[in-house]
PDB file of N, CA and C in Angstrom:
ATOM      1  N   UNK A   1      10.418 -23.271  23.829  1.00  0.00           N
ATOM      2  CA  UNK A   1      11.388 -22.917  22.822  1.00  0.00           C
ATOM      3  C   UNK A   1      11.836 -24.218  22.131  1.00  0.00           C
ATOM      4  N   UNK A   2      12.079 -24.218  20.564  1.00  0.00           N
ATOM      5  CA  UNK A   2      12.374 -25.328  19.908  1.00  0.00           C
ATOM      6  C   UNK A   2      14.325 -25.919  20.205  1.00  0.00           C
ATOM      7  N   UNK A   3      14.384 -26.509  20.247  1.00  0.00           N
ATOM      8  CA  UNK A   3      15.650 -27.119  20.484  1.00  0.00           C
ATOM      9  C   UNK A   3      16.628 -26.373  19.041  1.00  0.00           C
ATOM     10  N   UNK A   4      15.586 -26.031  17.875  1.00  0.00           N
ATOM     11  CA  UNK A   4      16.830 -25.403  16.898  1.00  0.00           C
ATOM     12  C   UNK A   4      16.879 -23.765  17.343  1.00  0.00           C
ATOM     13  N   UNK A   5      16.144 -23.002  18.011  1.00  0.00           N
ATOM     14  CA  UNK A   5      15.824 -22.042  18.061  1.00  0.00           C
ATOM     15  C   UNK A   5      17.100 -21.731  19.467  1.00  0.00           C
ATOM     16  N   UNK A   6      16.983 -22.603  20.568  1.00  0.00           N
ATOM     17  CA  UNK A   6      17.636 -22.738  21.699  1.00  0.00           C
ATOM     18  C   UNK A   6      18.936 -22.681  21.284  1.00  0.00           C
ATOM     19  N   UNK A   7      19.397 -23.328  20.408  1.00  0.00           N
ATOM     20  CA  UNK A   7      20.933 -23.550  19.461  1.00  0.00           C
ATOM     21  C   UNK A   7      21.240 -22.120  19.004  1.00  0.00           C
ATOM     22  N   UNK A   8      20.390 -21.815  18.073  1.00  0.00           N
ATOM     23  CA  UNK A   8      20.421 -20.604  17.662  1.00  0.00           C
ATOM     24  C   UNK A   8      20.956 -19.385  18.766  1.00  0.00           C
ATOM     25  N   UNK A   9      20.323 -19.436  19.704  1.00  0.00           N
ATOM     26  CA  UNK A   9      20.182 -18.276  20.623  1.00  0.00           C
ATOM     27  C   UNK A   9      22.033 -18.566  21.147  1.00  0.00           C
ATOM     28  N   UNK A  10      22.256 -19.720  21.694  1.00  0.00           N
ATOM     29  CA  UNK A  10      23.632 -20.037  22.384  1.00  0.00           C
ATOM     30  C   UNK A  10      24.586 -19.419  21.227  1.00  0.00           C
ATOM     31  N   UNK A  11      24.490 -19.699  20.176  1.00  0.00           N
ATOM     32  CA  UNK A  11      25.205 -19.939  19.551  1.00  0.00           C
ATOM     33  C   UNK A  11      25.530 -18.167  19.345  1.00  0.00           C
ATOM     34  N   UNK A  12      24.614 -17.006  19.248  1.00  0.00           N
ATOM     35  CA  UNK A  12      24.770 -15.834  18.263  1.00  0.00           C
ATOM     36  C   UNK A  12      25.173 -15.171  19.973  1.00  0.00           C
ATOM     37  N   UNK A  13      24.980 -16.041  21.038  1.00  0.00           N
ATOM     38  CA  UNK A  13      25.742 -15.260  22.134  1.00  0.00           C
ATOM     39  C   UNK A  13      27.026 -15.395  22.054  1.00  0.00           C
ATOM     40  N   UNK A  14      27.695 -15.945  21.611  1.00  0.00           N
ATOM     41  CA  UNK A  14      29.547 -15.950  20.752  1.00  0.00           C
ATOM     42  C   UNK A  14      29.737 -14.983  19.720  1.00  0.00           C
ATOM     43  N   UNK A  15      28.513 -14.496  19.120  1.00  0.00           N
ATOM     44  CA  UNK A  15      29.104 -13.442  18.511  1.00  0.00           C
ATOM     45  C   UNK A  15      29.158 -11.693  18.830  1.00  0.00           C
ATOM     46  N   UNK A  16      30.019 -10.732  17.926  1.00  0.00           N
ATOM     47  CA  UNK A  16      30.283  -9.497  18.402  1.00  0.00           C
ATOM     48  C   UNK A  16      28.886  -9.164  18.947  1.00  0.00           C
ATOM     49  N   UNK A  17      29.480  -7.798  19.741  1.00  0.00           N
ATOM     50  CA  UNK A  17      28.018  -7.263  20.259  1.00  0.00           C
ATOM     51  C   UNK A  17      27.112  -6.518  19.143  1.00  0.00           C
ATOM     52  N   UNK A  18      27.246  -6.131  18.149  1.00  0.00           N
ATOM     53  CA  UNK A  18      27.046  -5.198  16.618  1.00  0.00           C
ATOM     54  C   UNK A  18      26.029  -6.543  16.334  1.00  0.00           C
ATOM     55  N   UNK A  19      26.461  -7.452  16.302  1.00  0.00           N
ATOM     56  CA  UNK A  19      25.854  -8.633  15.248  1.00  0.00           C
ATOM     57  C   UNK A  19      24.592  -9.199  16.180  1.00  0.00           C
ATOM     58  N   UNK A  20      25.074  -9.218  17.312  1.00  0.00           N
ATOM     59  CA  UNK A  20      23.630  -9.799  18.315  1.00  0.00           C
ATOM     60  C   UNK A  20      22.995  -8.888  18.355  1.00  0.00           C
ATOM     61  N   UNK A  21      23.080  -7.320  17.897  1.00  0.00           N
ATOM     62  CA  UNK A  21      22.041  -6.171  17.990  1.00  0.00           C
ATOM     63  C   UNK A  21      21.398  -6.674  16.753  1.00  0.00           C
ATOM     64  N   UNK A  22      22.145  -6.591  15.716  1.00  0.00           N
ATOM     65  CA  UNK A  22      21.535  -6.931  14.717  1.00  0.00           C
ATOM     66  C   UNK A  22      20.650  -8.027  13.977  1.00  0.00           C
ATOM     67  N   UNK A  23      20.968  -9.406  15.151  1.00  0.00           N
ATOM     68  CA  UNK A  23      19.939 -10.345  14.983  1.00  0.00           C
ATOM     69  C   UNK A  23      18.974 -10.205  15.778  1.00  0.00           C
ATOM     70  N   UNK A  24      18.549  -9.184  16.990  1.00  0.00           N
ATOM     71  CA  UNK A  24      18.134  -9.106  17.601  1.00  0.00           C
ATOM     72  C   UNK A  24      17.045  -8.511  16.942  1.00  0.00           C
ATOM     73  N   UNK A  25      17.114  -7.220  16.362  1.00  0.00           N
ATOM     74  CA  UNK A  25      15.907  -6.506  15.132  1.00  0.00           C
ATOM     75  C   UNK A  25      15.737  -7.367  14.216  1.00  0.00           C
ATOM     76  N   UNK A  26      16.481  -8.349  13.562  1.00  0.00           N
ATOM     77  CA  UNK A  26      15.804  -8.943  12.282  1.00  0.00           C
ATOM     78  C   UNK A  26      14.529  -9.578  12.871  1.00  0.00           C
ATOM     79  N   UNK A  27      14.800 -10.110  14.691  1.00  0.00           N
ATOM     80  CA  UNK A  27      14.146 -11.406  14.673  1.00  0.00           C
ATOM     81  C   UNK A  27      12.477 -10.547  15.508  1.00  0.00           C
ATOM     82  N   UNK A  28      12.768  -9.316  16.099  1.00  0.00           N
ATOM     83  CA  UNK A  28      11.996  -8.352  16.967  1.00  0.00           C
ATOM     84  C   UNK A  28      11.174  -7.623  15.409  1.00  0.00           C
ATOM     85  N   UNK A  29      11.992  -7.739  14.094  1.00  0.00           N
ATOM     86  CA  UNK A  29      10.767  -7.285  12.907  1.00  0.00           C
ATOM     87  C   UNK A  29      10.273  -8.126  12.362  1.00  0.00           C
ATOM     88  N   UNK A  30      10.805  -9.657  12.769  1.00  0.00           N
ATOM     89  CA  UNK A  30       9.193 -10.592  12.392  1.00  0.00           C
ATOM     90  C   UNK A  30       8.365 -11.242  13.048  1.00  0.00           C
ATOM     91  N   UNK A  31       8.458 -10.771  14.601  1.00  0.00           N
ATOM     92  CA  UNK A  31       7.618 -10.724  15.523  1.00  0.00           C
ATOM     93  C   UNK A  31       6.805  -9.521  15.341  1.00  0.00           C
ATOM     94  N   UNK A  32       7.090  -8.612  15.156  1.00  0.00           N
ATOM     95  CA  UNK A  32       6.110  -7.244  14.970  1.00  0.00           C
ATOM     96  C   UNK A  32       6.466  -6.216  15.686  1.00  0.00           C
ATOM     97  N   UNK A  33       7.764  -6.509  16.501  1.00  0.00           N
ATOM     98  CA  UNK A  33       7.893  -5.915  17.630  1.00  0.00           C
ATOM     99  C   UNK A  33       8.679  -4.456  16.967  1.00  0.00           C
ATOM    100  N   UNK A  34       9.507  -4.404  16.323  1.00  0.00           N
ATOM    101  CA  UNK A  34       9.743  -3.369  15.454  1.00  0.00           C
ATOM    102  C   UNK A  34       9.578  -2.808  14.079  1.00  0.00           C
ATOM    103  N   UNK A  35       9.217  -2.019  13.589  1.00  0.00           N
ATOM    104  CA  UNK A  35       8.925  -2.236  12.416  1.00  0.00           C
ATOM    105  C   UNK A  35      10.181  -1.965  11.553  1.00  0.00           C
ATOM    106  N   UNK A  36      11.226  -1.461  11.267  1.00  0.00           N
ATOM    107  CA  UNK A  36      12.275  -1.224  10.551  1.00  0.00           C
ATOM    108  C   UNK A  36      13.645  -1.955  11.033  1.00  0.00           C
ATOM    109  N   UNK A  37      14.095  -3.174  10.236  1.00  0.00           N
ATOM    110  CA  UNK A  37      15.342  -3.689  11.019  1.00  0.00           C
ATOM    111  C   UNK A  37      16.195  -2.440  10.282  1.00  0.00           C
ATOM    112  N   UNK A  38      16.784  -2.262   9.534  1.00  0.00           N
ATOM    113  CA  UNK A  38      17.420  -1.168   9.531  1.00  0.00           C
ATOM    114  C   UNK A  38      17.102   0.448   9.549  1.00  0.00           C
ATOM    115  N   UNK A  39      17.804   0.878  10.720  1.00  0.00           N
ATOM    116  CA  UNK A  39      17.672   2.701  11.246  1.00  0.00           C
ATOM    117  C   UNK A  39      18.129   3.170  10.117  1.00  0.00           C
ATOM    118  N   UNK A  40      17.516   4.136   9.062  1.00  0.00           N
ATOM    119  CA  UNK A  40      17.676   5.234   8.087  1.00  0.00           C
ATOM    120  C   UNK A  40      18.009   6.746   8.701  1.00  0.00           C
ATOM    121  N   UNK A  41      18.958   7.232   8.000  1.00  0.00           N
ATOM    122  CA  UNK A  41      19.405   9.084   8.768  1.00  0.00           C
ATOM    123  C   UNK A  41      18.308   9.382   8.118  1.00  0.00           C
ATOM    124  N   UNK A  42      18.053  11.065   8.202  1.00  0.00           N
ATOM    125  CA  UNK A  42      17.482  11.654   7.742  1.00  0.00           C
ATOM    126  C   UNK A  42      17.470  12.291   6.177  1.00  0.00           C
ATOM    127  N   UNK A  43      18.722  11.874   5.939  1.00  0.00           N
ATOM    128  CA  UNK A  43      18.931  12.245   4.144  1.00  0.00           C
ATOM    129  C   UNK A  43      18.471  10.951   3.577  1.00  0.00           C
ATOM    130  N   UNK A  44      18.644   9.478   4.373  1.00  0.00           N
ATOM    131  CA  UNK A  44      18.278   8.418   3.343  1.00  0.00           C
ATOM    132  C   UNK A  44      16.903   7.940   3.752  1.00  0.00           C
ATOM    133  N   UNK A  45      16.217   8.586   4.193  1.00  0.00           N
ATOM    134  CA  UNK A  45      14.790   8.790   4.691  1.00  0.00           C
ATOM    135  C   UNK A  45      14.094   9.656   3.492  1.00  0.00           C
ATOM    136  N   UNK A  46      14.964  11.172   3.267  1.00  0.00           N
ATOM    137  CA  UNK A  46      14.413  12.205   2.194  1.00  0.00           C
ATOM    138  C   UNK A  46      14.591  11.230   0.667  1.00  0.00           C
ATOM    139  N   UNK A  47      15.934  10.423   0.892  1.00  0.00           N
ATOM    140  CA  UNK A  47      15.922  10.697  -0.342  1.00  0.00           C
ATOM    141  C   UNK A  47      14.944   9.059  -1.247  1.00  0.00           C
ATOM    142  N   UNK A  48      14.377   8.129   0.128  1.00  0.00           N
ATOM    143  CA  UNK A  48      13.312   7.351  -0.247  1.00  0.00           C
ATOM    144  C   UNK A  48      12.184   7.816  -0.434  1.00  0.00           C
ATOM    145  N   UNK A  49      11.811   9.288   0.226  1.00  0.00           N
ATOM    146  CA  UNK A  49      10.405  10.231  -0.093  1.00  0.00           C
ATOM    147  C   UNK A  49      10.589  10.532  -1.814  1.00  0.00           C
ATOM    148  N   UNK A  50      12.068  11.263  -1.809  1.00  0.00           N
ATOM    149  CA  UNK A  50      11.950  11.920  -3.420  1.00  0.00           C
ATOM    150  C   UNK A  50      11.666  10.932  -4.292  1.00  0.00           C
ATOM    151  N   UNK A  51      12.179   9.674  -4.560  1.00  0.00           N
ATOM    152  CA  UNK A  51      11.948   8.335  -5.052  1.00  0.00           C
ATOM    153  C   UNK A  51      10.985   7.763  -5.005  1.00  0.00           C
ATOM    154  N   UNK A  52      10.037   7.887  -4.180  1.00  0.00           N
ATOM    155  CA  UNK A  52       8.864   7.407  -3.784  1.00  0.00           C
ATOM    156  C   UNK A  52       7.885   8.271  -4.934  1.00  0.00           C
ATOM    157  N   UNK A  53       7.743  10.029  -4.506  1.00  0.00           N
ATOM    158  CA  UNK A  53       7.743  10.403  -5.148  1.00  0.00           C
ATOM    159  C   UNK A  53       7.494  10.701  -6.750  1.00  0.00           C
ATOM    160  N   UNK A  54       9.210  10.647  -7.211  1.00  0.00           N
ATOM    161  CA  UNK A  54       9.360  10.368  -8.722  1.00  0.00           C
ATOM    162  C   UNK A  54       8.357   8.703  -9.021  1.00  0.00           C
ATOM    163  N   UNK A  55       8.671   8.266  -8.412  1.00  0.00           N
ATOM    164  CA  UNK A  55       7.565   6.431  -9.169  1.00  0.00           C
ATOM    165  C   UNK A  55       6.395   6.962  -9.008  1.00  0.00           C
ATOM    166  N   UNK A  56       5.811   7.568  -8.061  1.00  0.00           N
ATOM    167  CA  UNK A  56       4.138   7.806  -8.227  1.00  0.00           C
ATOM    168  C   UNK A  56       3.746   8.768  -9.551  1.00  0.00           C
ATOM    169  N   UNK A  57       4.893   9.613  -9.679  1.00  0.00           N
ATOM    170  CA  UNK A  57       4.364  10.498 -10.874  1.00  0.00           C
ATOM    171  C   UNK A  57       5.126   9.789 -12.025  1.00  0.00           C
ATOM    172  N   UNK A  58       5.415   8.539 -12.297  1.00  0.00           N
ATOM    173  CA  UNK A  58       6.187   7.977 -13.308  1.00  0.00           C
ATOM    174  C   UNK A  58       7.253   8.256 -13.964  1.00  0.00           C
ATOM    175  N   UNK A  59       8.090   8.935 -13.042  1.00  0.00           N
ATOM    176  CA  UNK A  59       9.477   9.123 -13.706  1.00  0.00           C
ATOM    177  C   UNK A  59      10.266   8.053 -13.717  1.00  0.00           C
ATOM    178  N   UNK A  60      10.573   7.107 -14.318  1.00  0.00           N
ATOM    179  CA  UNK A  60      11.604   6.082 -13.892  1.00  0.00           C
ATOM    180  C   UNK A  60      12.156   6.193 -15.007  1.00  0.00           C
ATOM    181  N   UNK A  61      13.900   5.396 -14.654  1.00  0.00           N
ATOM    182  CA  UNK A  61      15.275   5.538 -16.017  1.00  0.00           C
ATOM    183  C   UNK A  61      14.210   4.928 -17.115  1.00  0.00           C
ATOM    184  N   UNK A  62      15.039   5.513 -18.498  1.00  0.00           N
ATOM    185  CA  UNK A  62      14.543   4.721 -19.666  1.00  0.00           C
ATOM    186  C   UNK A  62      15.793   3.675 -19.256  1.00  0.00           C
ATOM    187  N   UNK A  63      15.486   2.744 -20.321  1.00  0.00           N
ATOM    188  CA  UNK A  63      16.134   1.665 -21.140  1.00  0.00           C
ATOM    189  C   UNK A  63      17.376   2.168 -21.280  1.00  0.00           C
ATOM    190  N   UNK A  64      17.774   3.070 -22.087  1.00  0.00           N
ATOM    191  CA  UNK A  64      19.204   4.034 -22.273  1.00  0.00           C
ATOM    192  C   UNK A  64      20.155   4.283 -21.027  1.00  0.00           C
ATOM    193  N   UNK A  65      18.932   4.694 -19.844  1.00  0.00           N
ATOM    194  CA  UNK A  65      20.286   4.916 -18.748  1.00  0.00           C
ATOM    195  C   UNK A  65      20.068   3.545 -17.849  1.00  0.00           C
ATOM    196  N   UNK A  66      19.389   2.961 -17.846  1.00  0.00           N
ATOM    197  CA  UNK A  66      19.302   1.571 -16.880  1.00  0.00           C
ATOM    198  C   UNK A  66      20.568   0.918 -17.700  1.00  0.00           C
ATOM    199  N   UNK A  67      20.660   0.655 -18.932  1.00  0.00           N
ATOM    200  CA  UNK A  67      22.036   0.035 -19.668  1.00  0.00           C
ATOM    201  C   UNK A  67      23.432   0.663 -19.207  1.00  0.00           C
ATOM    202  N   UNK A  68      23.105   1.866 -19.018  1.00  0.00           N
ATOM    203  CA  UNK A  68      24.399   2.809 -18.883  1.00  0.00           C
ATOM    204  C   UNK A  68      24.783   2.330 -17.994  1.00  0.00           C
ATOM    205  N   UNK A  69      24.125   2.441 -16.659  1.00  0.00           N
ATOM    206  CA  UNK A  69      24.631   2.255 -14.946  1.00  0.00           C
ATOM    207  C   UNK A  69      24.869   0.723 -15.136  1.00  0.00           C
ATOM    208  N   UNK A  70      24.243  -0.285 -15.945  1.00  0.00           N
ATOM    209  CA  UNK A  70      24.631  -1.279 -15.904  1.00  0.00           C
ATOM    210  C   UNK A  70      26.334  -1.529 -16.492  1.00  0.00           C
ATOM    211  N   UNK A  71      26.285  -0.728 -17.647  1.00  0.00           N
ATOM    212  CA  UNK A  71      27.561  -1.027 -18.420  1.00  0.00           C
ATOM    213  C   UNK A  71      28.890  -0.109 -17.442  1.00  0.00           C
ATOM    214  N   UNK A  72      28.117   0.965 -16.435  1.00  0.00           N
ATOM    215  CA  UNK A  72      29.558   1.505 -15.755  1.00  0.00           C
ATOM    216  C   UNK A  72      29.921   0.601 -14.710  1.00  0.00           C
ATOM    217  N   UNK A  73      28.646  -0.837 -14.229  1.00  0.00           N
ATOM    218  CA  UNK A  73      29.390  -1.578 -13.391  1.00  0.00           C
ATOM    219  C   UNK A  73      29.855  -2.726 -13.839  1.00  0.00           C
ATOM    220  N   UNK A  74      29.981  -2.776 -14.789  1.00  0.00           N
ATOM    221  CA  UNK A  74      30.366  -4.368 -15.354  1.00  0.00           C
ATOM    222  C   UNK A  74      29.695  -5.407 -15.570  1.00  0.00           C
ATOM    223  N   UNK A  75      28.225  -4.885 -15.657  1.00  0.00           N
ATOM    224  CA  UNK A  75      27.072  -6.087 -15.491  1.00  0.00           C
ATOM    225  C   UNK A  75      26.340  -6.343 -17.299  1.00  0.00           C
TER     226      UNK A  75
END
């Protein structure tokens, strides 16, 4: 183990237990060991199929509503 890696490890054992789960999958999905660091429910699973979906058959916003959603957030 590398001496920055060793640091690393001490160090994320000080933090909450939520956050060491969570570095735990980032670092287990670029080993290979998991494939999804973040768990999806089952509606935000459907609703990446319907999306998936709509792009294969080329539905995407025009120009008109990509501005819109931009202009309702302040961007």
């Amino acid at each position: 183990m590398t001496e920055l890696l060793d640091r690393a490890f001490k160090a994320a054992r000080n933090l909450p237990p939520a956050m060491q789960d969570d570095l735990a999958r980032a670092i287990m999905a670029m080993t290979g060991e998991v494939t999804s660091v973040v768990q999806l429910t089952a509606e935000e699973e459907a609703s990446f199929d319907e999306s998936y979906a709509q792009a294969a058959s080329g539905e995407f916003a025009t120009d008109e509503q990509i501005r819109a959603i931009w202009a309702k957030h302040g961007l």
